[in-house]
Protein backbone atom coordinates (compact mmCIF):
# COMPACT_ATOMS: atom_id res chain seq x y z
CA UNK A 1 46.55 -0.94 35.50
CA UNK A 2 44.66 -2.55 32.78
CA UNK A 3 43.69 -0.83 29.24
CA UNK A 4 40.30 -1.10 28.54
CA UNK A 5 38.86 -0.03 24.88
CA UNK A 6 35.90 1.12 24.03
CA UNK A 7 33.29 -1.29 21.74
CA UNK A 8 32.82 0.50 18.26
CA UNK A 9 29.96 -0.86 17.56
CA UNK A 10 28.51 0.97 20.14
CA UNK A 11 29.86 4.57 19.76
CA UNK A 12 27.08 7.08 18.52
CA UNK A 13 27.87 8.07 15.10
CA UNK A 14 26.72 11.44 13.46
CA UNK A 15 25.08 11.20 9.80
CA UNK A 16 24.75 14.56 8.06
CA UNK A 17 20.60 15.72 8.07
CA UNK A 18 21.24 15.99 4.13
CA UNK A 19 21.93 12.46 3.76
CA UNK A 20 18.21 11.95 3.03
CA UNK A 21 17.62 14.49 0.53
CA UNK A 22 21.22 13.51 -1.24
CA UNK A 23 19.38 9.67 -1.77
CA UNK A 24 15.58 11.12 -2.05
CA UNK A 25 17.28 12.70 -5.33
CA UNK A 26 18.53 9.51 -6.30
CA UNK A 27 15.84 6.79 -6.16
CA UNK A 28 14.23 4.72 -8.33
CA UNK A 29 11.12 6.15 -8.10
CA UNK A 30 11.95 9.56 -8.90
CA UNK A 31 11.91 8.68 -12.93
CA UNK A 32 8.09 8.34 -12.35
CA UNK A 33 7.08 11.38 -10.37
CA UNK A 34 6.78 14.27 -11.69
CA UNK A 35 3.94 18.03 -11.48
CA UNK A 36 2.52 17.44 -14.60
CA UNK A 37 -0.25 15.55 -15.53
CA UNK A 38 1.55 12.86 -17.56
CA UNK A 39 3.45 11.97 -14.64
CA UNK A 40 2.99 8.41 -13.78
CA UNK A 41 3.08 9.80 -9.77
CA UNK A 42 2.03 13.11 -9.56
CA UNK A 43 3.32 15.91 -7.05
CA UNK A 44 0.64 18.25 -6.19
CA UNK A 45 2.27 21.19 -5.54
CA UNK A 46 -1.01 23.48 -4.72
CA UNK A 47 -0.40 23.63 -1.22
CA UNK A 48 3.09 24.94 -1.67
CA UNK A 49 1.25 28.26 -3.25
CA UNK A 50 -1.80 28.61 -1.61
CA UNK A 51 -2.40 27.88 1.97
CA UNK A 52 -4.81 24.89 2.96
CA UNK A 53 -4.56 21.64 4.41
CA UNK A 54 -6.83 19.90 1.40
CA UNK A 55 -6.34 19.29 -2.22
CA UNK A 56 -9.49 17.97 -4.45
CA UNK A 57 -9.66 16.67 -7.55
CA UNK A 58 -11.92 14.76 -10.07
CA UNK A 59 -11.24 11.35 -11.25
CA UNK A 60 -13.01 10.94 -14.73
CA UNK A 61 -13.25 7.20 -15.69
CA UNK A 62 -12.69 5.63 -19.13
CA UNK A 63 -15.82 4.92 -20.83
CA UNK A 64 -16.97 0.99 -20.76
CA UNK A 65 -18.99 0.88 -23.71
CA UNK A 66 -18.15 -1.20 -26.98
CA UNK A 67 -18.38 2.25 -29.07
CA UNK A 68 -19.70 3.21 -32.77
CA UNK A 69 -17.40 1.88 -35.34
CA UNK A 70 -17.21 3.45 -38.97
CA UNK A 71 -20.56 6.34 -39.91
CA UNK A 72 -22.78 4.79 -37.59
CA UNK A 73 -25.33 7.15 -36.22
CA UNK A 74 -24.28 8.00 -32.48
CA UNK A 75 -27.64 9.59 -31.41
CA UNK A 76 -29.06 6.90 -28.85
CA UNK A 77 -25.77 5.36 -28.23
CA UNK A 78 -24.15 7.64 -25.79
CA UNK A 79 -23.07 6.63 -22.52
CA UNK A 80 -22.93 8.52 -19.15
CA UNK A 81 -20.44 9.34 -17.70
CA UNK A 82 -18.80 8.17 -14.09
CA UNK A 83 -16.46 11.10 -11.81
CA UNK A 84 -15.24 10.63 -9.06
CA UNK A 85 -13.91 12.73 -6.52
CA UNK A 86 -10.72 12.17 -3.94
CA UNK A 87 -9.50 14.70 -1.15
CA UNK A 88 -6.29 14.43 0.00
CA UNK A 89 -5.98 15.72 3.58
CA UNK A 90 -2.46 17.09 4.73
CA UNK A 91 -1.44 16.63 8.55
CA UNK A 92 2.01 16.13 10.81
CA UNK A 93 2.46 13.23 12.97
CA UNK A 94 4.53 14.25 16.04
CA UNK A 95 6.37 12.50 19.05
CA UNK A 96 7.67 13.61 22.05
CA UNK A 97 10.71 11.90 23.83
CA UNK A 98 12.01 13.09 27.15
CA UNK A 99 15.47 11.90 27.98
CA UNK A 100 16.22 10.79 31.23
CA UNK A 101 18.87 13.44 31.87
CA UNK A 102 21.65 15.87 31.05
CA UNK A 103 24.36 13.78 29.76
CA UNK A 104 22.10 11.52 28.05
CA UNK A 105 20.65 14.80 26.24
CA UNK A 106 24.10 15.05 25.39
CA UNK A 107 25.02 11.96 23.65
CA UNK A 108 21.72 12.03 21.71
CA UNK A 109 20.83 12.89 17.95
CA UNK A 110 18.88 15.78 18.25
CA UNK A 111 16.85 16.69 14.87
């Protein structure tokens, strides 16, 4: 009788669920984000406190004008100013997958 092996390539392999976190931690990125309000990227962390599905904030722009140099009288020089406002809208995006059957189920990933 003949030995027949298996193709490795093709065996399911099983990667821990804190792989992702472990690299999350280490990425580029990270150096930029940050909860405060220097933060280049900026992690709102409201929704973490407080329940809600929407955070809103203002957006003040720089002003465009030339501006007063030196004592120059500012009265009559003023410029108005532009806000905006942005809502950021929290949601999940879900899937559904039904296997075809019980051994299948078995040799799947399940999250």
């Amino acid at each position: 009788m003949a030995a027949s092996a298996s193709n490795a390539a093709l065996r399911p392999e099983l990667w821990r669920k804190q792989l992702f976190a472990d690299v999350k931690d280490n990425l580029y990125m990270n150096r930029f984000i940050g909860t405060t309000e220097q933060s280049m990227i900026q992690e709102l962390e409201d929704l973490k406190k407080e329940a809600g599905s929407n955070i809103s904030f203002g957006l003040g722009m720089k002003l465009s004008g030339a501006g007063i140099a030196g004592d120059t009288t500012l009265e009559g020089s003023e410029e108005a100013m532009t806000d905006y406002d942005e809502d950021v809208a929290i949601n999940q995006l879900r899937h559904a997958v039904v296997p075809p059957g019980r051994w299948t189920r078995k040799r799947m990933l399940t999250t």
